[in-house]
N, C-alpha and C. Protein backbone atom coordinates (compact mmCIF):
# COMPACT_ATOMS: atom_id res chain seq x y z
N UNK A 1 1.51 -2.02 23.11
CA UNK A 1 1.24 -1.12 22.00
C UNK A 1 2.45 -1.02 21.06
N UNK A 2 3.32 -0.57 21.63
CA UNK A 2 5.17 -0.88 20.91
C UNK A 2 5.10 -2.33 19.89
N UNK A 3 4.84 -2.95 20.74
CA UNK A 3 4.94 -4.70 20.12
C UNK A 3 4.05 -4.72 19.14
N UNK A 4 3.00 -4.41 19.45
CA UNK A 4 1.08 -4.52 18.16
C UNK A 4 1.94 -3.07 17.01
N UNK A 5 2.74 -1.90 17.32
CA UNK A 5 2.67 -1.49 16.06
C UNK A 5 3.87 -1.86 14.90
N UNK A 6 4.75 -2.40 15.88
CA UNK A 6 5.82 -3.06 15.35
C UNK A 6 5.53 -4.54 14.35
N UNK A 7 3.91 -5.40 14.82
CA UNK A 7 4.17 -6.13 13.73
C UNK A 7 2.79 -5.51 12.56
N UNK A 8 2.16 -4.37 13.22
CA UNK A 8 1.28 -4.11 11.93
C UNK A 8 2.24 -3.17 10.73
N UNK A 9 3.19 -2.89 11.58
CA UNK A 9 4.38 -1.65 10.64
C UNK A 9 5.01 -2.85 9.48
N UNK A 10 5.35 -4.25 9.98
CA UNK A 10 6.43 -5.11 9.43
C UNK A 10 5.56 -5.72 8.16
N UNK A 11 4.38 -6.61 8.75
CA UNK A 11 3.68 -7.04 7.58
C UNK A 11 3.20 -6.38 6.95
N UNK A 12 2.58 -5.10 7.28
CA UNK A 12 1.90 -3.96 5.86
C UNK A 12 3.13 -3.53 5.71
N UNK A 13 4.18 -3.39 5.94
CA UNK A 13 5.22 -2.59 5.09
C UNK A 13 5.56 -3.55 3.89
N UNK A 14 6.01 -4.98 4.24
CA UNK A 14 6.08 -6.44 3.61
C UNK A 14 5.44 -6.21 2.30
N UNK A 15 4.19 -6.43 2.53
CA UNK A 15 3.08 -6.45 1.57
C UNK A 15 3.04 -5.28 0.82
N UNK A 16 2.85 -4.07 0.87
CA UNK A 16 3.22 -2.80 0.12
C UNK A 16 4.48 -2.83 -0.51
N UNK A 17 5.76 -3.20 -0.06
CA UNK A 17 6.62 -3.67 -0.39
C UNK A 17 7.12 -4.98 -1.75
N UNK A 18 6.12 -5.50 -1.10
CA UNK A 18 6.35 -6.45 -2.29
C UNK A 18 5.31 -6.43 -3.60
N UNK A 19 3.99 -5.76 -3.58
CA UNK A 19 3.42 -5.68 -4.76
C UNK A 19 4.06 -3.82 -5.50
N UNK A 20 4.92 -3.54 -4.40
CA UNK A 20 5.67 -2.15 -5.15
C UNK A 20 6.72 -2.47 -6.30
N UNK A 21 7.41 -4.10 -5.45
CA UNK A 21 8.20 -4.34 -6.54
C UNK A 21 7.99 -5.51 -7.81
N UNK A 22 6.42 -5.52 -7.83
CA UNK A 22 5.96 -6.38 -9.19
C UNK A 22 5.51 -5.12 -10.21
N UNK A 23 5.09 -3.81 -9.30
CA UNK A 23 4.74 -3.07 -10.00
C UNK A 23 5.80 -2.21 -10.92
N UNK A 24 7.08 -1.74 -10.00
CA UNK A 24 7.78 -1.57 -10.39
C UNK A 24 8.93 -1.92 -11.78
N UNK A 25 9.30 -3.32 -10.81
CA UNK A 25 10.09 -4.04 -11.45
C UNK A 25 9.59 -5.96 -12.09
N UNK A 26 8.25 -5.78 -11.90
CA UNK A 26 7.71 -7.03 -12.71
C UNK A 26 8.57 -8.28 -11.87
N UNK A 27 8.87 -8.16 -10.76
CA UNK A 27 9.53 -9.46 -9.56
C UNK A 27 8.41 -10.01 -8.77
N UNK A 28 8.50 -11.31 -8.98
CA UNK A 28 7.35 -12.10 -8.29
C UNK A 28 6.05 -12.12 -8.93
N UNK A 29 6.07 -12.40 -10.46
CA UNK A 29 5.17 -12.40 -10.97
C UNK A 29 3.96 -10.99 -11.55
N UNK A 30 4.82 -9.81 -11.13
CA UNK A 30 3.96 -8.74 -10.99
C UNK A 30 4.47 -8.10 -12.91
N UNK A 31 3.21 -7.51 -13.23
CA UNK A 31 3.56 -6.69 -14.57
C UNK A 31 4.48 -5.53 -14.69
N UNK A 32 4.84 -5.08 -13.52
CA UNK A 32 5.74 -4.17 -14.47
C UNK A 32 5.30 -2.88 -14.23
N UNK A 33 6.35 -2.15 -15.01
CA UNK A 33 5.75 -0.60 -14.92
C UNK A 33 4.92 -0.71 -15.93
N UNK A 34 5.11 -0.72 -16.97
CA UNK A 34 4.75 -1.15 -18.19
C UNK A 34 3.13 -2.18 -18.13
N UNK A 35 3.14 -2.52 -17.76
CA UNK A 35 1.90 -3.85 -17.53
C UNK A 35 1.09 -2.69 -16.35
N UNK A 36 1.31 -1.94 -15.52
CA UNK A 36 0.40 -1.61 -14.57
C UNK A 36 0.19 -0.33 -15.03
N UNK A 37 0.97 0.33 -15.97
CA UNK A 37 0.59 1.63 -16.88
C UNK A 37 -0.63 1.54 -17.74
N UNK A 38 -1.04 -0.06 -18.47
CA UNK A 38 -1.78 -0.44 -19.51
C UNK A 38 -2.89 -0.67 -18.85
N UNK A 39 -2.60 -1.50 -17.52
CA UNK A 39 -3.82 -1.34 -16.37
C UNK A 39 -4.63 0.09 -15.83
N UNK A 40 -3.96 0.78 -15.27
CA UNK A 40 -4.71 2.06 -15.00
C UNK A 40 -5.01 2.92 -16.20
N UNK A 41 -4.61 2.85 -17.23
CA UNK A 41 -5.03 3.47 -18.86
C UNK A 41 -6.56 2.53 -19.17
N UNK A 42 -6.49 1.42 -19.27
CA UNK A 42 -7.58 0.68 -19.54
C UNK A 42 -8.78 1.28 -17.97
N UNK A 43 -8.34 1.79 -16.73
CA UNK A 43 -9.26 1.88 -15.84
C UNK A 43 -9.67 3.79 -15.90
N UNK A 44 -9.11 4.35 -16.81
CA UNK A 44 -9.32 5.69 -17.07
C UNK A 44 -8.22 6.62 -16.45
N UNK A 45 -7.17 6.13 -15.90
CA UNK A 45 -6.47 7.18 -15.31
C UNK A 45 -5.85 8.01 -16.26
N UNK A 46 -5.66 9.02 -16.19
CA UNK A 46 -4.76 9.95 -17.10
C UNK A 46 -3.86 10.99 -16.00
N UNK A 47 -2.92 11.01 -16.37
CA UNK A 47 -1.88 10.28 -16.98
C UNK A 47 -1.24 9.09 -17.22
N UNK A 48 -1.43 8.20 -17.13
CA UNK A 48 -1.85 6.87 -17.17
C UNK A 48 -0.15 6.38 -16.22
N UNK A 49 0.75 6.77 -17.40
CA UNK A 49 1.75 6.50 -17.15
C UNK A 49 2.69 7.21 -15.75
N UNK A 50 1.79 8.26 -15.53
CA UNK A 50 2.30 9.12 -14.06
C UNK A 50 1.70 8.64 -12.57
N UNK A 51 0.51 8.45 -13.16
CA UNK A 51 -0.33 7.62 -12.23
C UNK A 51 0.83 6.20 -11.82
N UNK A 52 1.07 5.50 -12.84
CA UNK A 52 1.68 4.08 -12.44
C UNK A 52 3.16 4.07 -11.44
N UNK A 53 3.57 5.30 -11.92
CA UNK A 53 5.27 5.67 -11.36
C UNK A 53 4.46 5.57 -9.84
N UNK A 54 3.67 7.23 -9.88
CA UNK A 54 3.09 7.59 -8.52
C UNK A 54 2.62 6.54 -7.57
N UNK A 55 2.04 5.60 -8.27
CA UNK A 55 1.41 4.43 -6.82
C UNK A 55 2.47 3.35 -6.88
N UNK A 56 2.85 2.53 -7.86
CA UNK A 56 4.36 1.80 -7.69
C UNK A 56 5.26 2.48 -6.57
N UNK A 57 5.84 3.60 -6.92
CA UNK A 57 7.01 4.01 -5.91
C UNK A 57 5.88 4.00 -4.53
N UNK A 58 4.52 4.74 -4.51
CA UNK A 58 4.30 4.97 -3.23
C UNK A 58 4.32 3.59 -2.45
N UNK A 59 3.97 2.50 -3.29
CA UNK A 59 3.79 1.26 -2.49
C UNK A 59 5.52 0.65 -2.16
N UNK A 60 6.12 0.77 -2.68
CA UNK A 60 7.60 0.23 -2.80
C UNK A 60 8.33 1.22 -1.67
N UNK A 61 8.03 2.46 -1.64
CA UNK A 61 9.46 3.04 -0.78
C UNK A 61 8.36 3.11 0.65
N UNK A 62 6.95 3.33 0.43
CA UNK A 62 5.88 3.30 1.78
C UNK A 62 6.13 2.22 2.05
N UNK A 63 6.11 1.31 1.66
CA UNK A 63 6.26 -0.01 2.52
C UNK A 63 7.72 -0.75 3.08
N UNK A 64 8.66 0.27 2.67
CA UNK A 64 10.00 0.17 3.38
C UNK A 64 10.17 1.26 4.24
N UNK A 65 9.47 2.07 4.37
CA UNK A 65 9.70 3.08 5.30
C UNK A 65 8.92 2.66 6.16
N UNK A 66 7.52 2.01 6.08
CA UNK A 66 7.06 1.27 7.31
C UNK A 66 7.71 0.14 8.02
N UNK A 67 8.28 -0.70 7.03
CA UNK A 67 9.22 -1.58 7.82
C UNK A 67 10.42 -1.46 9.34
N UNK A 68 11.11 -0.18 8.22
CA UNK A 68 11.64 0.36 9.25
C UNK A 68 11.38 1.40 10.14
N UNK A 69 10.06 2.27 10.37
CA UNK A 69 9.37 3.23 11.04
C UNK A 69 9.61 4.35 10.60
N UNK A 70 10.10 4.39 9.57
CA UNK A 70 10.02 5.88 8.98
C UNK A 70 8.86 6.55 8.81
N UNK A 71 8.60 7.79 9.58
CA UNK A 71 7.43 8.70 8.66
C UNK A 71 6.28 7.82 8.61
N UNK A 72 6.03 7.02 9.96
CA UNK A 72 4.82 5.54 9.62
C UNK A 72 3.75 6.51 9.30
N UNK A 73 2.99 7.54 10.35
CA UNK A 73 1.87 8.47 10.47
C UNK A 73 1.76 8.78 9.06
N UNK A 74 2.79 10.01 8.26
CA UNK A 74 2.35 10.26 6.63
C UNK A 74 2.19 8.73 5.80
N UNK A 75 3.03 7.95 5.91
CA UNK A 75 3.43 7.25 5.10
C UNK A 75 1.90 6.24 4.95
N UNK A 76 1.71 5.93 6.38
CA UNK A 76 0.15 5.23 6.35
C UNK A 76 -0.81 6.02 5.63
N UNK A 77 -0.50 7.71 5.63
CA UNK A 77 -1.48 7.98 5.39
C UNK A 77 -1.62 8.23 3.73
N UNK A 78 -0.82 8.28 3.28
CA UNK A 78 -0.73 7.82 1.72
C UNK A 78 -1.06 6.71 1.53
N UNK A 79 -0.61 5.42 2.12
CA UNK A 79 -0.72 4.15 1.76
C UNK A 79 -2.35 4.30 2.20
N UNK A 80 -2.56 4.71 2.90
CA UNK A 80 -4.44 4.47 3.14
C UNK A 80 -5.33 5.31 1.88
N UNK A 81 -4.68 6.45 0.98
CA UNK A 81 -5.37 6.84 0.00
C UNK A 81 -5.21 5.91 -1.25
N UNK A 82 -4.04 5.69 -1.21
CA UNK A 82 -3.73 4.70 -2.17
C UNK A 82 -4.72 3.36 -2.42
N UNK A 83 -4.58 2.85 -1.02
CA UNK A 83 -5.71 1.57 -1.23
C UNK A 83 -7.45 1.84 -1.22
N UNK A 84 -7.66 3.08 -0.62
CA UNK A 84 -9.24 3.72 -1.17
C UNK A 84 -9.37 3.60 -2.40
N UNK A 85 -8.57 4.55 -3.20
CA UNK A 85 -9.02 4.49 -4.66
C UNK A 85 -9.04 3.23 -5.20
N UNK A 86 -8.21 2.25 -4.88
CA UNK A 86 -7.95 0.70 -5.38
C UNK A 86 -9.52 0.10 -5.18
N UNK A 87 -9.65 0.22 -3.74
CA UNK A 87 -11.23 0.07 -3.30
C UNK A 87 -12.35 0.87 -3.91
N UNK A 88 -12.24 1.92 -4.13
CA UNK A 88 -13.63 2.29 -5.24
C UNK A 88 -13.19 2.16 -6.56
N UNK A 89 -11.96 2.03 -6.84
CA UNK A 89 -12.09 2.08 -8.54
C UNK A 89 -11.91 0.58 -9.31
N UNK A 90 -11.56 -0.27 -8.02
CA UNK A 90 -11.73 -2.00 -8.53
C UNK A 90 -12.51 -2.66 -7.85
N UNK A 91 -12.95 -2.41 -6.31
CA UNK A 91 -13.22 -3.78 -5.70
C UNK A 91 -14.72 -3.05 -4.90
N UNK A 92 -14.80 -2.52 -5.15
CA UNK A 92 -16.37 -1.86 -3.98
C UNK A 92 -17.55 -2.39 -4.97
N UNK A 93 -17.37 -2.23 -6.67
CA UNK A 93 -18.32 -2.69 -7.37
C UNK A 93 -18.53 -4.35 -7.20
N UNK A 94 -17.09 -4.60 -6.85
CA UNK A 94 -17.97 -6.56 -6.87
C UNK A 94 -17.88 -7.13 -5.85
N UNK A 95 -18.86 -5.88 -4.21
CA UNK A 95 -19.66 -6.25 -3.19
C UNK A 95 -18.43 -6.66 -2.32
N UNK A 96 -18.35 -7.38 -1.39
CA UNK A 96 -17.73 -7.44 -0.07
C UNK A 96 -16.72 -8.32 0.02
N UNK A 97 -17.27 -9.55 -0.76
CA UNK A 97 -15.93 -10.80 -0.38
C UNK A 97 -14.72 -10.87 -1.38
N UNK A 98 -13.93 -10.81 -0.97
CA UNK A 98 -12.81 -11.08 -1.73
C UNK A 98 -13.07 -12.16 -2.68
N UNK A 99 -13.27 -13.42 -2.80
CA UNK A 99 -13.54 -14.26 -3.62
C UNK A 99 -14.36 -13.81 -5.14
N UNK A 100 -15.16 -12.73 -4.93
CA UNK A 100 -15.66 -12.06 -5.94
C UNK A 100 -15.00 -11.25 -6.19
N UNK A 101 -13.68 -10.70 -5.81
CA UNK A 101 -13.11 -9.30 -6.14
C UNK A 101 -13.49 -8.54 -5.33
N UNK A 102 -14.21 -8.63 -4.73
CA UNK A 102 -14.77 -7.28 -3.54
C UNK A 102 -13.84 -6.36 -2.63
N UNK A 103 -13.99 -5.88 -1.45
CA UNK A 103 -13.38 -4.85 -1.37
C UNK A 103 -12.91 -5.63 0.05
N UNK A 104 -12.99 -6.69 0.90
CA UNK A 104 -13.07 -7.04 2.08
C UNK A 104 -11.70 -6.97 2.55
N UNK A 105 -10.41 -7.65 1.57
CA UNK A 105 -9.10 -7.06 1.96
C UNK A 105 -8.70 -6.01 1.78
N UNK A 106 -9.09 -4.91 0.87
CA UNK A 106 -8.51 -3.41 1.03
C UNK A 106 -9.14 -2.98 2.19
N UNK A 107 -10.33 -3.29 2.70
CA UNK A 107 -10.76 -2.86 4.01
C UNK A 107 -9.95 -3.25 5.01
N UNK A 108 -9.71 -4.63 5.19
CA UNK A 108 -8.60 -4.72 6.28
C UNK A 108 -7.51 -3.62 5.92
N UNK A 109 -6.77 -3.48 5.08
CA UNK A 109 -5.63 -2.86 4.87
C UNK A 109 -5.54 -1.34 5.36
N UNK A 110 -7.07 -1.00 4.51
CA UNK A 110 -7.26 0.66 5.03
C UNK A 110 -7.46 0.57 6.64
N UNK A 111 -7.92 -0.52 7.34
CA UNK A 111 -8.24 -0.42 8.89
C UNK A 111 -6.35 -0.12 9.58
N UNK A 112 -5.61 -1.18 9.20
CA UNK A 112 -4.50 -0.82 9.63
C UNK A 112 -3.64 0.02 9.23
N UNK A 113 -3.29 0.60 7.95
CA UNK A 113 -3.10 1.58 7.90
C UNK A 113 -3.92 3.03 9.30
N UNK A 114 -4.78 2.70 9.15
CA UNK A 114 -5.61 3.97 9.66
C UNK A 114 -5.09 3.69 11.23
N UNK A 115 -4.56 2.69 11.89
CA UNK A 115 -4.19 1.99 12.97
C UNK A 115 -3.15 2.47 13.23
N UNK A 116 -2.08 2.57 12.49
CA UNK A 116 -0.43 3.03 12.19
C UNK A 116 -0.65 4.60 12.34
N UNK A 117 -1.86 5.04 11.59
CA UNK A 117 -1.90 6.69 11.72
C UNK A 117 -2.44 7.17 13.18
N UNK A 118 -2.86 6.34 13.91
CA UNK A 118 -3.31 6.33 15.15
C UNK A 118 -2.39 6.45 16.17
N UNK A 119 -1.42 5.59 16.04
CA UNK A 119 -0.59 5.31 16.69
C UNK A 119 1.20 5.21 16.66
N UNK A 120 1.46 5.71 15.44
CA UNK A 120 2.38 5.89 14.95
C UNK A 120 3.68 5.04 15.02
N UNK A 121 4.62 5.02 15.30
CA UNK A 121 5.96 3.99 15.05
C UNK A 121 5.96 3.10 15.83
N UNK A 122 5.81 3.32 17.67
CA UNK A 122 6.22 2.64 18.03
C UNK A 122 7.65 2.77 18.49
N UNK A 123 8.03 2.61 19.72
CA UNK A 123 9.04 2.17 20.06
C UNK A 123 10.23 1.95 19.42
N UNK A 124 9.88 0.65 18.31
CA UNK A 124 11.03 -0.22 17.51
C UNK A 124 10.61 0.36 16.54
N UNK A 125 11.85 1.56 16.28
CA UNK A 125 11.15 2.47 14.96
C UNK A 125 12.86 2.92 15.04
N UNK A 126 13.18 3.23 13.57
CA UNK A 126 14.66 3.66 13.49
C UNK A 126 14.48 5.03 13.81
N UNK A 127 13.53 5.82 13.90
CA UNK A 127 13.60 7.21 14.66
C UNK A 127 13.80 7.04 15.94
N UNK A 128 13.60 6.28 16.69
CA UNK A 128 14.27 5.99 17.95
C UNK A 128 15.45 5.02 18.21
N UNK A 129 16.22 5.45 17.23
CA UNK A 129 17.27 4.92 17.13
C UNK A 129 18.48 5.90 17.15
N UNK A 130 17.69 6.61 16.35
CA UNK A 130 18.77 8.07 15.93
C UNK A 130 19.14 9.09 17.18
């Protein structure tokens, strides 16, 4: 169990991690604050621009605090609201498979997240370090 949450903590932290910092900082091909502000404005969010800070940072510092086991339980559990709304407000309308846009990888994502909230750090967690 230690071992299984240690690598669902590493690669979803990874991955949150790294589309935090296209969102953020436009690295690795990602738009930007700026580019993902124009995105959720064009998808109705208002504040458009508070909205973009709010899910950028949540994905960027959530997915380094999962890396290293920080706060996995809250932290999943933001990162699991985060990717709901992603899932009803982009990908639930175009049906199941990813290849259409569908929702089939935010579902994996919300499963492990919801996995991490289950089960929390783990062992190899810098709170058991301290």
């Amino acid at each position: 169990m230690n071992l299984a949450s240690l690598v669902l903590r590493v690669s979803l932290g990874a991955m949150f991690a790294g589309h935090g910092l296209q969102k953020c900082f436009g690295l690795f091909g990602g738009p930007g604050i700026d580019g993902f502000t124009k995105m959720l404005s064009a998808m109705g969010f208002t504040p458009a621009l508070f909205w973009a800070y709010l899910a950028a940072y949540v994905e960027l510092i959530g997915g380094l605090f999962l890396i290293f086991g920080i706060l996995v339980r809250s932290t999943s559990s933001l990162l699991l609201i985060l990717i709901a709304v992603a899932a009803l407000k982009v990908h639930i309308p175009n049906g199941f498979f990813l290849s259409a846009g569908g929702f089939e990888y935010t579902l994996i994502i919300a499963a492990v997240c919801f996995a991490l909230i289950i089960s929390g750090a783990g062992k190899y967690s810098i709170y058991n370090k301290l």
